[in-house]
N, C-alpha and C. Protein backbone atom coordinates (compact mmCIF):
# COMPACT_ATOMS: atom_id res chain seq x y z
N UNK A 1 116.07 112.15 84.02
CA UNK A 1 114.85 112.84 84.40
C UNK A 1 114.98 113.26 85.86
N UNK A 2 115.00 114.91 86.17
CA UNK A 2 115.08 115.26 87.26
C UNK A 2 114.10 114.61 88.33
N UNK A 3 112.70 114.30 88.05
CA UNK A 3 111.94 113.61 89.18
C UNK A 3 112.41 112.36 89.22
N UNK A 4 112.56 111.35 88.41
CA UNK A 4 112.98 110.29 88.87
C UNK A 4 114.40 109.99 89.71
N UNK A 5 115.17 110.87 89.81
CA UNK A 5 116.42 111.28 90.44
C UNK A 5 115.90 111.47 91.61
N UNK A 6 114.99 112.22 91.49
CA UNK A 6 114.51 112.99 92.60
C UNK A 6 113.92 111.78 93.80
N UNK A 7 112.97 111.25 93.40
CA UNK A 7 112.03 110.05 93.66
C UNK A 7 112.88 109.03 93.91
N UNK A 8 114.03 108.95 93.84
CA UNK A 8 115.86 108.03 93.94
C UNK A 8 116.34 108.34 95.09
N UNK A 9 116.39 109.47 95.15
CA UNK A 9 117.12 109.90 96.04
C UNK A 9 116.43 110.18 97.30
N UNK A 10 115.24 110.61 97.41
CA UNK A 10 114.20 110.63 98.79
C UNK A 10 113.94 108.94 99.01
N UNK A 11 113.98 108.07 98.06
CA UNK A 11 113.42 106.96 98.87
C UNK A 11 114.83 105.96 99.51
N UNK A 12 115.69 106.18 99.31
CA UNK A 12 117.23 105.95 99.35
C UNK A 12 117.18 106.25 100.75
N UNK A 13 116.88 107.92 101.17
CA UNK A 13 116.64 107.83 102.62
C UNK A 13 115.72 107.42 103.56
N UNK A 14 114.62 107.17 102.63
CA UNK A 14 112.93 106.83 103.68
C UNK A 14 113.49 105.31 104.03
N UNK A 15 114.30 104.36 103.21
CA UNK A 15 114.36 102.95 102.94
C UNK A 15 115.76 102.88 104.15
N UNK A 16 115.99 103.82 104.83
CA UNK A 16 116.56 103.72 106.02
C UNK A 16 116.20 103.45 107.22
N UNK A 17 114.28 103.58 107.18
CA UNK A 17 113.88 103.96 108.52
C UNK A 17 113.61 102.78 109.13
N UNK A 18 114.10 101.60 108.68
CA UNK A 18 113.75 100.15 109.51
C UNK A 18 115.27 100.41 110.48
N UNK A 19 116.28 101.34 110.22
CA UNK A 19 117.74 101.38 110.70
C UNK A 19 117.32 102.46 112.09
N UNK A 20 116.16 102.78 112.49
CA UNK A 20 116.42 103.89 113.25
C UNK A 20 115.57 103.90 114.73
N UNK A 21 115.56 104.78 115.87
CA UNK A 21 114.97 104.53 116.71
C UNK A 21 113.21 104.81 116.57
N UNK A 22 112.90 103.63 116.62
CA UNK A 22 111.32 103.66 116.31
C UNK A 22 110.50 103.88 117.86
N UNK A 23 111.19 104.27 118.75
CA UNK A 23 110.43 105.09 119.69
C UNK A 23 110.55 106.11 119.89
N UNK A 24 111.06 106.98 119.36
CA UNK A 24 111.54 108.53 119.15
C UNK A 24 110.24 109.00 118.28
N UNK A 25 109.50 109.91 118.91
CA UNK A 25 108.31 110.70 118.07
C UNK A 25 109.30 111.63 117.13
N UNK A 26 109.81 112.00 117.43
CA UNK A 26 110.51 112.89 116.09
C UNK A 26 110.75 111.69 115.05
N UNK A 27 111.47 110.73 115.03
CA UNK A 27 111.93 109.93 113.93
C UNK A 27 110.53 109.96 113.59
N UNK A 28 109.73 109.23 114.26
CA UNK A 28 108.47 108.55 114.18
C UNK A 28 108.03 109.08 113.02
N UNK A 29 107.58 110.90 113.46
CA UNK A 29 107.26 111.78 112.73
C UNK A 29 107.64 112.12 111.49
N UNK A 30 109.40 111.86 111.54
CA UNK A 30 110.15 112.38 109.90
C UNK A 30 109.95 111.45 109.09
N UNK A 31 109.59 109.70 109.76
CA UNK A 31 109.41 108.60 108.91
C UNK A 31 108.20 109.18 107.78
N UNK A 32 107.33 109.67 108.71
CA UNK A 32 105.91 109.45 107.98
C UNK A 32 105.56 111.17 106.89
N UNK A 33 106.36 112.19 107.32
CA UNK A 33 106.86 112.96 106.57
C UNK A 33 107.74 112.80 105.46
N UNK A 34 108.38 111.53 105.23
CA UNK A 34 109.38 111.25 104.43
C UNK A 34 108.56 110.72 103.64
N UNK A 35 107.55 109.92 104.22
CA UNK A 35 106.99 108.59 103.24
C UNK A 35 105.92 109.90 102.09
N UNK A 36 105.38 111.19 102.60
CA UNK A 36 104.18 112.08 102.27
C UNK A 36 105.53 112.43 100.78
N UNK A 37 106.59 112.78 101.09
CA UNK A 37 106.89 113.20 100.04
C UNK A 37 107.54 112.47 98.92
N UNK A 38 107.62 111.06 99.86
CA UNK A 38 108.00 109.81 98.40
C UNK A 38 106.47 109.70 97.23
N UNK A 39 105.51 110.01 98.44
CA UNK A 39 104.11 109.52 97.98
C UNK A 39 103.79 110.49 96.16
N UNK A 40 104.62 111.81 96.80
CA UNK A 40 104.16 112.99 95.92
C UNK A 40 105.16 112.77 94.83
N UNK A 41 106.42 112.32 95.12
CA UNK A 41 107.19 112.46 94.06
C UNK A 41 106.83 111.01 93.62
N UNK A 42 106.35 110.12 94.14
CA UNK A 42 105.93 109.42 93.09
C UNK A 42 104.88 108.94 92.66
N UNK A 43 103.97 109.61 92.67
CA UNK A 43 102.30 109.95 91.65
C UNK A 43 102.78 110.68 90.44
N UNK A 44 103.96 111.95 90.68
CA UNK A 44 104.17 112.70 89.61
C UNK A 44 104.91 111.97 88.45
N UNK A 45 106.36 111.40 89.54
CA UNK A 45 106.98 110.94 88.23
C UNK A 45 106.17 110.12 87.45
N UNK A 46 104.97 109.19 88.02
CA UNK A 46 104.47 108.60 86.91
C UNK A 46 103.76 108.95 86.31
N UNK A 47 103.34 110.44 86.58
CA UNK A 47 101.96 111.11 85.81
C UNK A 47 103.54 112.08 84.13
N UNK A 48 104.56 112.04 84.36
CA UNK A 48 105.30 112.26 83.66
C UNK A 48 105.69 111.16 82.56
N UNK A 49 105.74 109.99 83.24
CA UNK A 49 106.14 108.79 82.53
C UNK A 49 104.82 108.24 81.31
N UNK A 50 103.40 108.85 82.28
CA UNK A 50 102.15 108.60 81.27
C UNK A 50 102.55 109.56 80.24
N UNK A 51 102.99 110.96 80.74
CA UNK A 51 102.75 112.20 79.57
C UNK A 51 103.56 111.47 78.53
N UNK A 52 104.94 111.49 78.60
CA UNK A 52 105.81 110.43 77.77
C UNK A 52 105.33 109.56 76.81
N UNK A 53 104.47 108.90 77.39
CA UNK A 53 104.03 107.61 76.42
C UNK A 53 102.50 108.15 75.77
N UNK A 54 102.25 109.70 75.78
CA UNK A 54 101.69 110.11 74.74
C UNK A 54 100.36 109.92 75.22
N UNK A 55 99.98 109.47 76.65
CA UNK A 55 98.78 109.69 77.26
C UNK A 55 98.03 111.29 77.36
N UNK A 56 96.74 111.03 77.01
CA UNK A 56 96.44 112.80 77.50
C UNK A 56 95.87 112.60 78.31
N UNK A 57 95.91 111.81 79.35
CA UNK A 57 95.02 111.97 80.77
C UNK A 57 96.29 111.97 81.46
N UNK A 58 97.48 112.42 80.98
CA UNK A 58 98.56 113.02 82.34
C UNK A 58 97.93 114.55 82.69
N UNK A 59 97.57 114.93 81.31
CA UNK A 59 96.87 116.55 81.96
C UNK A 59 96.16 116.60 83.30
N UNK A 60 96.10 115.29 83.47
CA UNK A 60 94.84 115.79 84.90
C UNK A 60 95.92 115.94 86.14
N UNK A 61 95.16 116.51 87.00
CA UNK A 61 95.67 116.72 88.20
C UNK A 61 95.82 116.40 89.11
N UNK A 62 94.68 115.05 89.02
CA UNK A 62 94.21 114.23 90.77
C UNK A 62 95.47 112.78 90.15
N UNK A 63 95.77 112.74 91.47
CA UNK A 63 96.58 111.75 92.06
C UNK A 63 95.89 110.03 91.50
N UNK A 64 94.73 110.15 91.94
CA UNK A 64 93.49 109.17 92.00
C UNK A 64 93.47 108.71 90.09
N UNK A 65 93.48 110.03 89.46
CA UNK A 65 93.27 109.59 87.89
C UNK A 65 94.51 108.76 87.49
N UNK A 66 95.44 109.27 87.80
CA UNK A 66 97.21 109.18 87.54
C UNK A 66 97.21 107.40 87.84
N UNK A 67 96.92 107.18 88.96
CA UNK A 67 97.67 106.04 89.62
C UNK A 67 96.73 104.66 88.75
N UNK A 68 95.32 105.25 88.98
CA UNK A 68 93.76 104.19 87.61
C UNK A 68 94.94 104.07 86.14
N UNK A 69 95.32 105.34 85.99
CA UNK A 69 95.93 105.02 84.57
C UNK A 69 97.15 104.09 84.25
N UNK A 70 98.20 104.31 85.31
CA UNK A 70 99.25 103.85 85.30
C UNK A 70 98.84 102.44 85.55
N UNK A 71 97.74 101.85 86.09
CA UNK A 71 97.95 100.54 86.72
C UNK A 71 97.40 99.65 85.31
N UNK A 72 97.29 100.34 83.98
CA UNK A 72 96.36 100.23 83.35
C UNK A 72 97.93 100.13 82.17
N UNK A 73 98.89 100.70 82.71
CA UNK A 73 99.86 100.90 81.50
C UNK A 73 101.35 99.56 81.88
N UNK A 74 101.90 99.99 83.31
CA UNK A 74 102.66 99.34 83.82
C UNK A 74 102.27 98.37 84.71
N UNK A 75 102.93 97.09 84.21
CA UNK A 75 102.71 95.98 84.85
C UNK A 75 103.13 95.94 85.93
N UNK A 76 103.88 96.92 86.80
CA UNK A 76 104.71 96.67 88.01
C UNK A 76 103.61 97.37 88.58
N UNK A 77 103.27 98.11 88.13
CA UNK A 77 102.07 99.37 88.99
C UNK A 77 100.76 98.30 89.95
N UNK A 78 100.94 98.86 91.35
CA UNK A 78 99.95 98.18 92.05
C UNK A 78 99.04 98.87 92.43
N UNK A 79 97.76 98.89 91.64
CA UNK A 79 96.76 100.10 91.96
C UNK A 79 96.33 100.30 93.29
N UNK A 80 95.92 98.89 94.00
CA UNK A 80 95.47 98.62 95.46
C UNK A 80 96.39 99.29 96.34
N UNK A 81 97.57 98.75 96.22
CA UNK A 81 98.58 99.60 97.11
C UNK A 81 98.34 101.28 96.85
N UNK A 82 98.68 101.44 95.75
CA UNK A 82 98.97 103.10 95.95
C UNK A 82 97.83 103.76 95.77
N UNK A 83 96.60 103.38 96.05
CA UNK A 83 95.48 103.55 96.07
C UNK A 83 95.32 103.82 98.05
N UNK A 84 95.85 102.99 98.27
CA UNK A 84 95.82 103.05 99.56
C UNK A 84 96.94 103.97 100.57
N UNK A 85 97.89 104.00 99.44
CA UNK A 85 98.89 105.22 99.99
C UNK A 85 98.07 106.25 99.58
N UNK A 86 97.16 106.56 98.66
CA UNK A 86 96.78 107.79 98.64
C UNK A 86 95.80 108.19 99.55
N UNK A 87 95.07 107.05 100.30
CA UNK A 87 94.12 107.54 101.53
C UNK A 87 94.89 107.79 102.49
N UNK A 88 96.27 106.87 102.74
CA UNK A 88 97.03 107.07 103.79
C UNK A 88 97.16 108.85 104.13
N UNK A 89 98.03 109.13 102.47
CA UNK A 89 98.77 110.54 102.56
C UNK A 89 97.53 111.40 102.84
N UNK A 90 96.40 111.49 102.18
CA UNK A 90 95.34 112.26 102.63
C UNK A 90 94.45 112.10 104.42
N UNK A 91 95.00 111.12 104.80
CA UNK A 91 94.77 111.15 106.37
C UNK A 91 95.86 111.57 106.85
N UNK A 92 96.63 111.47 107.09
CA UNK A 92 97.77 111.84 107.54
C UNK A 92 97.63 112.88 108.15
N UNK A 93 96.66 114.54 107.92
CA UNK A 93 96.65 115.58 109.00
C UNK A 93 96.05 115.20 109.83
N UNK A 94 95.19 114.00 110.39
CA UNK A 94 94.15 113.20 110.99
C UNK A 94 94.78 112.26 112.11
N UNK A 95 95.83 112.42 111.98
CA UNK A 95 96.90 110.96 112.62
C UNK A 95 97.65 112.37 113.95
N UNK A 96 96.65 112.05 115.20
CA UNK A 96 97.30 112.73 116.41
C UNK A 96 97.54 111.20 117.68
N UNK A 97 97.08 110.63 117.08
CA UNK A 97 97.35 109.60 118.23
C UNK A 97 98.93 108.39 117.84
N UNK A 98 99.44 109.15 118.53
CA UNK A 98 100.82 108.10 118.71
C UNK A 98 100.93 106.10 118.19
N UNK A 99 100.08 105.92 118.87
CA UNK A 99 99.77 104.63 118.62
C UNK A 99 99.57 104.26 116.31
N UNK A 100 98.33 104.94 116.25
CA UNK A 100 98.46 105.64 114.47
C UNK A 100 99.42 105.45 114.08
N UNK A 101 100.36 106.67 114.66
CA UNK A 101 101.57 107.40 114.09
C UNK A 101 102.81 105.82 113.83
N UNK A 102 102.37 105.27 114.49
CA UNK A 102 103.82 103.76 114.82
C UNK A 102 103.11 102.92 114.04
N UNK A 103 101.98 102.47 114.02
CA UNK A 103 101.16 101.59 112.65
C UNK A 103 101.48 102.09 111.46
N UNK A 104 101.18 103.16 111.48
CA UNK A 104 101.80 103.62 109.50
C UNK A 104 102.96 103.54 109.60
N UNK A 105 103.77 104.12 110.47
CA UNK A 105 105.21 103.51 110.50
C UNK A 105 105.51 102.12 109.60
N UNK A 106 105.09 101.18 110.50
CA UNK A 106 105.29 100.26 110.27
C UNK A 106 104.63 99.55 108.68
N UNK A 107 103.69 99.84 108.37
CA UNK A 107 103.24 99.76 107.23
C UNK A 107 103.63 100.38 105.99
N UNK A 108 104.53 101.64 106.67
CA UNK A 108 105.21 102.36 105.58
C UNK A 108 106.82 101.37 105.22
N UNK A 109 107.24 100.82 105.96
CA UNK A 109 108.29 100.04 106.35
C UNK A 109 108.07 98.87 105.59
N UNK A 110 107.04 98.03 105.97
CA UNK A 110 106.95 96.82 105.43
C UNK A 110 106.33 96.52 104.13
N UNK A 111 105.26 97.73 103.76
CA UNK A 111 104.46 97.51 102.61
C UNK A 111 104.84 98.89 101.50
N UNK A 112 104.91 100.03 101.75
CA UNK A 112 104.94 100.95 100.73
C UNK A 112 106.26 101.11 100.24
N UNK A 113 107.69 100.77 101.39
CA UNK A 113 109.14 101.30 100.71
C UNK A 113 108.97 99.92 99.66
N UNK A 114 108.96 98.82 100.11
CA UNK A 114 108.93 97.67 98.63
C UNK A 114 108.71 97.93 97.86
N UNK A 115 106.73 98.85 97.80
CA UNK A 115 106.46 99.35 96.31
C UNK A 115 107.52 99.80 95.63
N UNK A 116 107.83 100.79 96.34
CA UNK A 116 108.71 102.03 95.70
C UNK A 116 109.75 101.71 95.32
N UNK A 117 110.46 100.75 96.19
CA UNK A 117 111.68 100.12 95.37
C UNK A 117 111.23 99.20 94.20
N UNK A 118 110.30 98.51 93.81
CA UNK A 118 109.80 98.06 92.55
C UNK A 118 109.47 98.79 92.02
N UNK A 119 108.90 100.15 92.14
CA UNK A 119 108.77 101.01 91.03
C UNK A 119 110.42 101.37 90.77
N UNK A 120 110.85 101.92 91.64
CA UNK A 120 112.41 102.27 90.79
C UNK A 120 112.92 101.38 89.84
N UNK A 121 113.34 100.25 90.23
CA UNK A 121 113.64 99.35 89.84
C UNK A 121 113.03 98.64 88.42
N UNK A 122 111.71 98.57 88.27
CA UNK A 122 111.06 98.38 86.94
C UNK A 122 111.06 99.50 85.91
N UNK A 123 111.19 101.08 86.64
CA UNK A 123 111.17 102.30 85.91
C UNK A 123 112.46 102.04 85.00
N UNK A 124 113.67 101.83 85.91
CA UNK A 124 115.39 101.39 85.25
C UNK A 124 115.12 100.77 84.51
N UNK A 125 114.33 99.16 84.54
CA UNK A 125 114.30 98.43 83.68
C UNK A 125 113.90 98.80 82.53
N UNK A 126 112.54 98.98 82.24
CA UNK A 126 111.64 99.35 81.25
C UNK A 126 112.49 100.46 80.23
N UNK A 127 112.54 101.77 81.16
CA UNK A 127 113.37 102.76 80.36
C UNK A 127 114.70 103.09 80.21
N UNK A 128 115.48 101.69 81.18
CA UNK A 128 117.26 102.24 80.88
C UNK A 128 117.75 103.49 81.19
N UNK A 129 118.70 103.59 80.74
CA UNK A 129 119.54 104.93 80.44
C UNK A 129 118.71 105.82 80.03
N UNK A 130 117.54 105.76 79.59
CA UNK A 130 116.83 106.67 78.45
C UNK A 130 116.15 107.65 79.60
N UNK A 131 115.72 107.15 80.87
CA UNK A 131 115.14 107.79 82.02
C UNK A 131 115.57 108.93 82.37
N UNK A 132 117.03 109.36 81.92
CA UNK A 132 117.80 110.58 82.24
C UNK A 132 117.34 111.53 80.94
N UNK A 133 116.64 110.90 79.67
CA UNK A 133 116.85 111.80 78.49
C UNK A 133 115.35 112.64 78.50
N UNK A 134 114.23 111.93 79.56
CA UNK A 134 112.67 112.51 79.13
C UNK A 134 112.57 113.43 79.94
């Protein structure tokens, strides 16, 4: 499955950023740009993984429905967390103060790459090899 490749391969690099200079506003910046588009590729892949399992509330569009459902299907799914990445990603044009910008950092670091590596990781499990066929 091209998104889950996809969603592999962006967090492969975000799960670098504990390796990098965390006083550099540019890193600072690409961290939390990196984390906006792990966020997106992974609401979708799982709004794909619902369509899959024959849900018809993947039709919807909001992020917010997707993540209620999934936490409702997969046991790895942590609604609280990515409930809270989704206020994050929607503040995020809101975040001009530097100080901000190094807190989500860090929260993106310590609390959201874990998610994401447990979602990969349970996605492999659950669906195997088969993840490349949907």
């Amino acid at each position: 499955m091209k998104k889950y490749d996809n969603f592999c391969s962006n967090l492969h690099i975000l799960s670098k950023a504990s390796e990098q200079d965390l006083q550099n506003e540019f890193i600072i910046s690409g961290i939390i740009d990196k984390f906006f588009v792990q966020f997106e590729l992974g609401w979708k892949l799982i709004k794909e993984l619902i369509k899959y399992e024959g849900r018809p509330i993947a039709a919807s569009g909001s992020p917010r429905t997707i993540i209620k459902e999934a936490y409702k299907i997969y046991d790895f799914f942590d609604e609280d967390i990515w409930l809270e990445m989704l206020d994050q990603r929607n503040d995020l044009t809101h975040i001009y103060d530097g100080k901000k910008a190094n807190e989500l950092v860090y929260v993106i670091m310590n609390r959201y790459i874990p998610e994401f590596q447990k979602m990969e990781k349970s996605i492999k499990k659950l669906y195997g090899s088969s993840i490349n066929d949907l």
